[in-house]
Protein backbone atom coordinates (compact mmCIF):
# COMPACT_ATOMS: atom_id res chain seq x y z
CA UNK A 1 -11.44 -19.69 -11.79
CA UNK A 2 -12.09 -22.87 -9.73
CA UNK A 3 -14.40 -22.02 -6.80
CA UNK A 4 -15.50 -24.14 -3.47
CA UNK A 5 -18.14 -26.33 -3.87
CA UNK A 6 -19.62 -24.07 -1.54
CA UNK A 7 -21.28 -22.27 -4.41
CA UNK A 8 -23.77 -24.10 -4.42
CA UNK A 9 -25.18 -22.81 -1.42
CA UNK A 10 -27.41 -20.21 -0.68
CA UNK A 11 -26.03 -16.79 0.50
CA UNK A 12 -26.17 -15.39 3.95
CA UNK A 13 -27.41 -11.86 3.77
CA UNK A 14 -24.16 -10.02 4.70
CA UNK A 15 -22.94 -11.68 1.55
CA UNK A 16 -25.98 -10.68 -0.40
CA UNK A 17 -25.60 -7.12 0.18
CA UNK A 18 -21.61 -7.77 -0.27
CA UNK A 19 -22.56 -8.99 -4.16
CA UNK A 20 -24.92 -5.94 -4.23
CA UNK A 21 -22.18 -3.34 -3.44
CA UNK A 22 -19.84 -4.91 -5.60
CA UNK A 23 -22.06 -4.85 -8.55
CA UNK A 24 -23.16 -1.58 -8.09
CA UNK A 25 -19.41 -0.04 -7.35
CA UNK A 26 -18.32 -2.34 -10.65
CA UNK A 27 -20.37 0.04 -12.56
CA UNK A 28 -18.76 3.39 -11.11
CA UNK A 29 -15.90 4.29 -13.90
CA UNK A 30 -15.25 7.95 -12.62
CA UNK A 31 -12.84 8.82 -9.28
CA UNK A 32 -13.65 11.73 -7.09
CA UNK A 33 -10.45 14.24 -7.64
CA UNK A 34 -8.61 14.63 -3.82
CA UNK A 35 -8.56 17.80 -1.66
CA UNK A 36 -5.49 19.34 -0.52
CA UNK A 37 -5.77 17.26 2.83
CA UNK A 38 -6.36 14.03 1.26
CA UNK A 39 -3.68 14.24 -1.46
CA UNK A 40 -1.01 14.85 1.35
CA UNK A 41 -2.74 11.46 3.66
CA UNK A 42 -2.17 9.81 0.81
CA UNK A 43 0.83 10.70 0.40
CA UNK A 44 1.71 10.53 4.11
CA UNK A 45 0.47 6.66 3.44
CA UNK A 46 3.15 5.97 0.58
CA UNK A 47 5.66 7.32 2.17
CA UNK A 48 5.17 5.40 6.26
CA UNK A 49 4.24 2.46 4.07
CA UNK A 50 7.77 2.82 2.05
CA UNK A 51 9.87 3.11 4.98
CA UNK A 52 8.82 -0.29 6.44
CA UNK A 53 8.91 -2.29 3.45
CA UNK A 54 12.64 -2.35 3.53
CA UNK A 55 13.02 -6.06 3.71
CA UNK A 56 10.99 -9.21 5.29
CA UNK A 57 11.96 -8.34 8.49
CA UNK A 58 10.94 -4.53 8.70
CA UNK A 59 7.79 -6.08 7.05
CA UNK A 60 7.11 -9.07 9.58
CA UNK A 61 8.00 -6.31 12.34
CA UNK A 62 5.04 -3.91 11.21
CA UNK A 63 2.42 -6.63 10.93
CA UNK A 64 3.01 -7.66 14.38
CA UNK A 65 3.05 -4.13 16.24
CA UNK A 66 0.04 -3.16 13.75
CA UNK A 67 -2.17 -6.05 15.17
CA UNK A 68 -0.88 -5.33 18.74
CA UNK A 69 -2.60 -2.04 17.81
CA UNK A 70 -5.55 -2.98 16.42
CA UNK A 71 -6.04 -7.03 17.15
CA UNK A 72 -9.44 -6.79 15.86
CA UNK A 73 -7.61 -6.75 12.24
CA UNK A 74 -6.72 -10.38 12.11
CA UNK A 75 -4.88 -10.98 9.24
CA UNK A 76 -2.41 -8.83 10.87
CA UNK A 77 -1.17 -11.79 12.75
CA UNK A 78 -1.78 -14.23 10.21
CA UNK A 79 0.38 -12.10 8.26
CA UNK A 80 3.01 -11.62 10.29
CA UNK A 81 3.43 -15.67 10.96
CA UNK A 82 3.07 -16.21 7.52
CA UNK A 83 5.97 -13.36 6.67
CA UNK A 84 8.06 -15.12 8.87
CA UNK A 85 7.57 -18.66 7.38
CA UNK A 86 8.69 -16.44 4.09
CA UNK A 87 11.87 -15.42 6.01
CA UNK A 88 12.64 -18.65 6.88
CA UNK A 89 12.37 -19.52 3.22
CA UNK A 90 14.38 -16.92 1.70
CA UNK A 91 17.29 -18.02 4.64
CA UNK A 92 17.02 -21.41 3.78
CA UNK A 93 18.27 -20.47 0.69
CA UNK A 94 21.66 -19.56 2.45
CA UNK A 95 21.16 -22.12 4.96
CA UNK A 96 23.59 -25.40 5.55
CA UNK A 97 21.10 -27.58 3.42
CA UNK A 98 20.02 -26.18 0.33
CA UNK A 99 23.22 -24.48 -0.53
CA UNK A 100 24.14 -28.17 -1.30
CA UNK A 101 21.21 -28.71 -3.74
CA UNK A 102 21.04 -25.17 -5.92
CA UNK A 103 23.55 -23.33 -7.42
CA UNK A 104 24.24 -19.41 -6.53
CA UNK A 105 22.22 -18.49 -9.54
CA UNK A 106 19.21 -20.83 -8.65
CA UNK A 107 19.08 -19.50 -4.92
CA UNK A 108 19.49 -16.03 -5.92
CA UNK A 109 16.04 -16.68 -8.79
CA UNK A 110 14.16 -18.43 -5.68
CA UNK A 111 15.11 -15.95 -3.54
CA UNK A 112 14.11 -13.02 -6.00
CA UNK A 113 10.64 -15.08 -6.01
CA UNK A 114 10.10 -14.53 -2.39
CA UNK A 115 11.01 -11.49 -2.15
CA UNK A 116 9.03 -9.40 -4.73
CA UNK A 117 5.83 -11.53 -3.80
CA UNK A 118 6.67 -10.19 0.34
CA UNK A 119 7.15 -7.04 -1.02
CA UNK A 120 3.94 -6.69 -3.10
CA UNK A 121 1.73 -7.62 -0.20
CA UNK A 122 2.90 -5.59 2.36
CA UNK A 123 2.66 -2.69 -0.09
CA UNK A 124 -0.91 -3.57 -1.20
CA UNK A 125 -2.12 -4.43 2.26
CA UNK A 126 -0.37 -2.11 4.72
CA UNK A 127 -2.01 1.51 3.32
CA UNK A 128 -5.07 -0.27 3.55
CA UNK A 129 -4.28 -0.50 7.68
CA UNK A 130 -3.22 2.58 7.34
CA UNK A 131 -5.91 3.94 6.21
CA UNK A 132 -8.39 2.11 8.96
CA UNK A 133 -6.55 3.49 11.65
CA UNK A 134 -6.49 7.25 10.47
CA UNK A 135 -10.50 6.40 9.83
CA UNK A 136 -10.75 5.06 13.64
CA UNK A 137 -8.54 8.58 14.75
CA UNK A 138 -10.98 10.71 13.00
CA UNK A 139 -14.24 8.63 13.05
CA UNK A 140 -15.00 9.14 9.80
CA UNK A 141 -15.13 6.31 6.85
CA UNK A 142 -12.08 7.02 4.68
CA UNK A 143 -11.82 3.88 2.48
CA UNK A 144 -13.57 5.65 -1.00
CA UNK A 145 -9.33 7.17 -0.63
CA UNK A 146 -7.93 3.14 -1.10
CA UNK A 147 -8.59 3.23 -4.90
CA UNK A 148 -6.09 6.01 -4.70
CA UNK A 149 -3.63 3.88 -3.28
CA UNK A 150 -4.30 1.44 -5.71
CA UNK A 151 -6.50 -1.34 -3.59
CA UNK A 152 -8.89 -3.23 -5.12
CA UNK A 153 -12.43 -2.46 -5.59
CA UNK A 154 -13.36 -5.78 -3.73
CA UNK A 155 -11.11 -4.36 -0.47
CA UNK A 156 -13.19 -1.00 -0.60
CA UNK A 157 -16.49 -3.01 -0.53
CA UNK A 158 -15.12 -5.29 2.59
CA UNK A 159 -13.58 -2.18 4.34
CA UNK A 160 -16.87 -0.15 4.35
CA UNK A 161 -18.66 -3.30 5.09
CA UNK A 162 -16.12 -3.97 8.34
CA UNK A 163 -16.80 -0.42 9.29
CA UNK A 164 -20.39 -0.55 9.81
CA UNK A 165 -20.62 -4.73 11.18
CA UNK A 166 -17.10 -5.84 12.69
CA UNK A 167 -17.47 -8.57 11.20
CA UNK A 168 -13.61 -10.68 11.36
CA UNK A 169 -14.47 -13.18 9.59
CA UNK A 170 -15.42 -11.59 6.16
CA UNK A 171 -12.22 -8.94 6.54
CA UNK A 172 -9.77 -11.90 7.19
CA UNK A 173 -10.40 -14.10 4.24
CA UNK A 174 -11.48 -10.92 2.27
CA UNK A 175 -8.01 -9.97 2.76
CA UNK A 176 -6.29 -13.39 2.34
CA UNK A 177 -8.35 -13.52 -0.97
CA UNK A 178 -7.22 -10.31 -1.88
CA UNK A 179 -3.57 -11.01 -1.53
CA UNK A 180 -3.66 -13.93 -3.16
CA UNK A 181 -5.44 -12.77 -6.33
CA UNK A 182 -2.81 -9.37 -6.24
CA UNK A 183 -0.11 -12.05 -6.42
CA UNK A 184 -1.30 -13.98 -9.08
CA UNK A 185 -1.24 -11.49 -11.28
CA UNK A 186 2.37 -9.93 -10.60
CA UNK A 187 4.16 -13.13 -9.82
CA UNK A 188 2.43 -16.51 -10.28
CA UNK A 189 1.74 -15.70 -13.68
CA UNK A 190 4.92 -13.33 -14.33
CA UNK A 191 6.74 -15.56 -17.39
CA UNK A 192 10.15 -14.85 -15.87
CA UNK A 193 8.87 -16.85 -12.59
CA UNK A 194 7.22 -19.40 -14.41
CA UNK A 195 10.25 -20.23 -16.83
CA UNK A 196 13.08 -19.37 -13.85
CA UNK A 197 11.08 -21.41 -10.47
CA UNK A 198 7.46 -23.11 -11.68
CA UNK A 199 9.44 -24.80 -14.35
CA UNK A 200 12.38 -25.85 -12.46
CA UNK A 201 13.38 -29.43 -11.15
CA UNK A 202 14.25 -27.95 -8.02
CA UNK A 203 10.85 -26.27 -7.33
CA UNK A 204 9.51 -29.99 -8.34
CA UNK A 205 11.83 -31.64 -5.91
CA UNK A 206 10.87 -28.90 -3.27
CA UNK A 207 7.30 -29.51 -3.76
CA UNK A 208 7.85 -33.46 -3.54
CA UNK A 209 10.01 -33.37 -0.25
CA UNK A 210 7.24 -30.90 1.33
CA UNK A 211 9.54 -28.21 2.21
CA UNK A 212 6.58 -25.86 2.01
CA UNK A 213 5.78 -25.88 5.31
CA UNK A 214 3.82 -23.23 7.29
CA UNK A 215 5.20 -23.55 10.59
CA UNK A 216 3.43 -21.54 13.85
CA UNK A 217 5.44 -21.89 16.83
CA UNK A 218 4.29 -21.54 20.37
CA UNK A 219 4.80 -21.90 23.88
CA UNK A 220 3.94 -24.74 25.86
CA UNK A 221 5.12 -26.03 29.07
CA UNK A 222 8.00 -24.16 28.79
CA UNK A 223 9.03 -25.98 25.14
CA UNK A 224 8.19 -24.29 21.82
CA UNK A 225 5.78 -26.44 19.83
CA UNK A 226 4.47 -26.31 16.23
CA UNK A 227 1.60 -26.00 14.24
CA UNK A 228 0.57 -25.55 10.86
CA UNK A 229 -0.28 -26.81 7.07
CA UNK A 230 1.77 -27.93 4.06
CA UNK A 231 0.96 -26.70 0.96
CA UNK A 232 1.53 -28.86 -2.10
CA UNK A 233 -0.11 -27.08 -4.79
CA UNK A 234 1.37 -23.61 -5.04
CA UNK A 235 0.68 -22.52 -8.37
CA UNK A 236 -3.28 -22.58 -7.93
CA UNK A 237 -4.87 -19.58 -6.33
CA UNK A 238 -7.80 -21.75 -5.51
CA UNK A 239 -5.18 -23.69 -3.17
CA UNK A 240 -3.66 -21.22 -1.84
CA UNK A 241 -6.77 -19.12 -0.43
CA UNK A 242 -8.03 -22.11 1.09
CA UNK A 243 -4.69 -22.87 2.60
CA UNK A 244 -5.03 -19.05 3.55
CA UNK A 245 -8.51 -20.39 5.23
CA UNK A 246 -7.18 -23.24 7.07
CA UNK A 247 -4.33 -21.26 8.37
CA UNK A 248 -6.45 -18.42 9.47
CA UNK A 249 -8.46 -21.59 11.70
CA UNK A 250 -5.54 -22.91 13.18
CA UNK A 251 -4.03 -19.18 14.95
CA UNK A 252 -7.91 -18.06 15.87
CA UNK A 253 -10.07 -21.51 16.58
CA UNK A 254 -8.59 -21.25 19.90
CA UNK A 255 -8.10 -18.71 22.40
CA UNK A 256 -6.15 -20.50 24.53
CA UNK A 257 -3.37 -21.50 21.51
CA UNK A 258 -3.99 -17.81 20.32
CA UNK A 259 -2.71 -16.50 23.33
CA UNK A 260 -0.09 -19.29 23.28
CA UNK A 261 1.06 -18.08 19.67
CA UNK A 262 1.12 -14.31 20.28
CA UNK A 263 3.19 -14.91 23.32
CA UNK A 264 6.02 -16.32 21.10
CA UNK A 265 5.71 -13.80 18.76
CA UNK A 266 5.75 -10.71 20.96
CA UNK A 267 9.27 -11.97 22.93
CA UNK A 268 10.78 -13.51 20.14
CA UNK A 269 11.70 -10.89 17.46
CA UNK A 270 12.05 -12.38 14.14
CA UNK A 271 15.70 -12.27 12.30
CA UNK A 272 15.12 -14.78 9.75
CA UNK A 273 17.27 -18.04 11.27
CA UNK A 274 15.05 -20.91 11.91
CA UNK A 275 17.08 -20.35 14.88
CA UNK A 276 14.32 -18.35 16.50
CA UNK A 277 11.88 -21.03 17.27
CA UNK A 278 14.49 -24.23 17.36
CA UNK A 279 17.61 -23.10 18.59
CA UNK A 280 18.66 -26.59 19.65
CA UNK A 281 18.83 -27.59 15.56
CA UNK A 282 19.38 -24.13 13.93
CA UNK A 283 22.44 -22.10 14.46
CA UNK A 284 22.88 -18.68 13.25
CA UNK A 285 26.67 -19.29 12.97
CA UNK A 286 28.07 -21.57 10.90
CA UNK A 287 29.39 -24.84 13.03
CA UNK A 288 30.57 -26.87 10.10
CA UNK A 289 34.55 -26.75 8.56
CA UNK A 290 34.57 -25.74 4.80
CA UNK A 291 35.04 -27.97 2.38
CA UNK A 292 34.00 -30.68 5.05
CA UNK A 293 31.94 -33.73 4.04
CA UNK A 294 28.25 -33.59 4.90
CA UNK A 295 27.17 -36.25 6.96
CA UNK A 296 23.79 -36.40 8.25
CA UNK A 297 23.01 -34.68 11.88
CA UNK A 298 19.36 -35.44 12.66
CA UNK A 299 17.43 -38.47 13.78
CA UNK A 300 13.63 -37.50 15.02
CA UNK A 301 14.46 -34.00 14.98
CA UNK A 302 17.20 -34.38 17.88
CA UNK A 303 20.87 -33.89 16.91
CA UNK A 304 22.70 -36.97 16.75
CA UNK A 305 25.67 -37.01 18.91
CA UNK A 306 28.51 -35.16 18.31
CA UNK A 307 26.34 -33.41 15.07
CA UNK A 308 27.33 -29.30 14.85
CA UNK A 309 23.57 -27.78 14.37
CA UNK A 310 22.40 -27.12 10.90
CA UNK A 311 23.21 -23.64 9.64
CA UNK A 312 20.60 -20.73 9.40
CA UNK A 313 21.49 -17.39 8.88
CA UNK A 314 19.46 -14.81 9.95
CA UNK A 315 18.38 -12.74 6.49
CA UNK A 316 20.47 -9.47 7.08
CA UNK A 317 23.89 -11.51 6.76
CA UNK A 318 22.02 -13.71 3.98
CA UNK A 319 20.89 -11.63 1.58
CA UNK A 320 21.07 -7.53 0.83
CA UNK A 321 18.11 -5.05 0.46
CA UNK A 322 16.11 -5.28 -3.10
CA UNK A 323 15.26 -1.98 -4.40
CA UNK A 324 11.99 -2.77 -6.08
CA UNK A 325 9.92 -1.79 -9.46
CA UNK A 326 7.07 -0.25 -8.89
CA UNK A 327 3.48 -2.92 -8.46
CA UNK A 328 1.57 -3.07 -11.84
CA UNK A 329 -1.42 -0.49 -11.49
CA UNK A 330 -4.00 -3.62 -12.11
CA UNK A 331 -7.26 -4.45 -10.04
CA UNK A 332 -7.16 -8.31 -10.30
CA UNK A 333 -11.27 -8.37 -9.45
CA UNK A 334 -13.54 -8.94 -11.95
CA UNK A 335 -16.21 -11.38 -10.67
CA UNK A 336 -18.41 -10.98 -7.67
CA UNK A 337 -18.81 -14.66 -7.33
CA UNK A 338 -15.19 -14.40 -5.80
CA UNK A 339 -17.21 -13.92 -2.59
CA UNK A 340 -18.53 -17.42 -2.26
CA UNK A 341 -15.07 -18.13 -0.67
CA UNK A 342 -16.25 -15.91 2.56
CA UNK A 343 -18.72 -19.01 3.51
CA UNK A 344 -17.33 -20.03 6.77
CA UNK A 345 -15.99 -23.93 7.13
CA UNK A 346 -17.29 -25.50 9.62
CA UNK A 347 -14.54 -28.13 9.63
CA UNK A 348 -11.64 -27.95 11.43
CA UNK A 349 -8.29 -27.82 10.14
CA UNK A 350 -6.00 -30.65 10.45
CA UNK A 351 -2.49 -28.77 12.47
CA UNK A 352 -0.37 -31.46 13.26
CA UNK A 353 2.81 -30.48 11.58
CA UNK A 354 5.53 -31.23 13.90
CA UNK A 355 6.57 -35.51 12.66
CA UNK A 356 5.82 -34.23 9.28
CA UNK A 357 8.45 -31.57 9.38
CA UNK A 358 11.26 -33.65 11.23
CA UNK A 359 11.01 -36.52 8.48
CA UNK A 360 11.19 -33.52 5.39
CA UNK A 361 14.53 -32.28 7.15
CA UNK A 362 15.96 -35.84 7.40
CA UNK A 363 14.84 -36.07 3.34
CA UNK A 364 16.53 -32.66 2.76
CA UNK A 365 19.08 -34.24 4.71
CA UNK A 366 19.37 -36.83 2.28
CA UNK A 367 18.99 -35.08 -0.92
CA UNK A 368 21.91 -33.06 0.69
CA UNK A 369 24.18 -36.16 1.08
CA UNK A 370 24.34 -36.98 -2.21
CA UNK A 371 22.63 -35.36 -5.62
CA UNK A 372 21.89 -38.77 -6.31
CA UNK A 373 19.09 -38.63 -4.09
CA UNK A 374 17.08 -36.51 -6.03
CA UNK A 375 17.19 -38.97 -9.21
CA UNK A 376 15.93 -41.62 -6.83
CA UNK A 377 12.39 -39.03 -5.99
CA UNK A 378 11.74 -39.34 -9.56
């Protein structure tokens, strides 16, 4: 796989013993059989982990309240803003824009996308915090039990490694490498995705009007402002854990933001409508007539006058619960040089997302007017 450049450099000696433990774990092909106790933590695990991954909103939930739990365990929060850019994805689907550019069977293959990749991660990454805090309750190092569950060999190395130095860092982009990797191998590389979405003209078109946004919104003088990164290259895991990366700088470069960030997320519970961070664009409720022509509302991301606001549902009227298949039973690590991509950037990520984001939804808006538009992209 395509690594950072950062490869070239010499590493620290955290990540020395890191590629130590991995190596030597690598080698271990046998799995200690569980006691009585374990087997039913375990299975304890499964089942607390099964009952929140009902949809992306039970999901987005639990990340939040697990991090207001344990806030040392970043990628809690990056994972809950990130689950609720996926919400916002999966509504948009339903939404007054792109129901005018895909047809029922298209929305319902995008939205089958989102879903199973939302699903997979919370059920790979949530036993894992599970598991952490039953270790904290007991004071006793229980990750040897995440192979049982599944996790990857790389996670048990970083877990036992987090136990002993605290070190954030390493466990947040350990774990946004980890995710990333577990979905490449169940989705970005599942043929049905690749011949249904990758190979699409709309997942082209979505990719050239930049509708893959990762918005943060926050509180600031009493408005809600945004932050965040566009990702243009979706199909490369080497893109997407350095997106992962950049994301991770923009939520925890700055305390003051932070605190900004977590404000908006703790008194603003998240339903799916875009409605929840611009309610003076988004409506849950449909404002438009049917069958009415389509005429463009915004102008600088301000309603023009006498515009209705642009329709986004909130997910539980937009799309119904997924029972899922169970995860393939695969550990997706198999090179220890993976771990160059804990190096720490020292540059800071670009987050200015705001203009960027107004001119895509006056595009969309476009594209929307007339399917004409999208000939015009190409």
């Amino acid at each position: 796989m395509k690594l950072l450049h950062q490869k070239k450099q010499q590493l620290s000696e955290p990540l020395i013993n890191i590629k130590r433990e991995l190596k030597k774990k690598g080698k271990l092909s046998f799995v200690n059989e569980l006691t009585n106790g374990e087997s039913s933590l375990i299975q304890q695990i499964r089942q607390q982990t099964s009952s929140l991954n009902i949809n992306n909103v039970t999901r987005t939930k639990a990340y939040l309240e697990f991090y207001n739990r344990h806030p040392e365990v970043h990628w809690a929060f990056l994972g809950h803003m990130v689950s609720r850019n996926g919400g916002w994805n999966m509504t948009d689907l339903k939404g007054g824009l792109l129901t005018r550019l895909l047809s029922k069977k298209e929305a319902a293959s995008f939205f089958a996308f989102l879903e199973r990749g939302n699903w997979l991660i919370f059920q790979d990454v949530f036993p894992q915090f599970l598991l952490y805090e039953e270790s904290l309750k007991r004071n006793q190092n229980l990750f040897y039990l995440l192979r049982h569950l599944n996790v990857s060999l790389f996670m048990e190395v970083i877990w036992n490694y987090f136990w002993v130095q605290h070190d954030t860092y390493i466990l947040t982009v350990a774990q946004i490498i980890n995710e990333q990797s577990y979905l490449e191998l169940r989705v970005m590389k599942n043929p049905i995705y690749k011949k249904e979405i990758f190979s699409s003209l709309e997942f082209k078109l979505q990719d050239l009007l930049s509708m893959n946004h990762i918005l943060f919104p926050y509180f600031f003088h009493q408005q809600i402002k945004l932050v965040g990164k566009t990702l243009h290259h979706f199909e490369s895991l080497h893109e997407r854990i350095l997106l992962g990366k950049r994301l991770y700088s923009i939520l925890f470069s700055n305390q003051n933001r932070l605190n900004m960030l977590t404000k908006w997320a703790t008194t603003t519970p998240h339903t799916g409508s875009r409605k929840d961070y611009w309610p003076h664009i988004f409506n849950d409720v449909d404002e438009g007539l049917p069958g009415s022509i389509f005429k463009p509302k915004l102008k600088s991301c301000q309603l023009l006058p006498g515009a209705t606001k642009i329709y986004s549902p909130k997910l539980e009227f937009a799309w119904k619960n997924v029972e899922h298949g169970p995860a393939e039973k695969i550990d997706w690590y198999k090179d220890w040089r993976i771990i160059y991509y804990l190096i720490e950037n020292d540059e800071k990520a670009e987050d200015k997302i705001e203009e960027e984001y107004c001119k895509t939804l006056e595009r969309l808006e476009l594209a929307a007017n007339t399917k004409k538009a999208i000939s015009h992209f190409y």
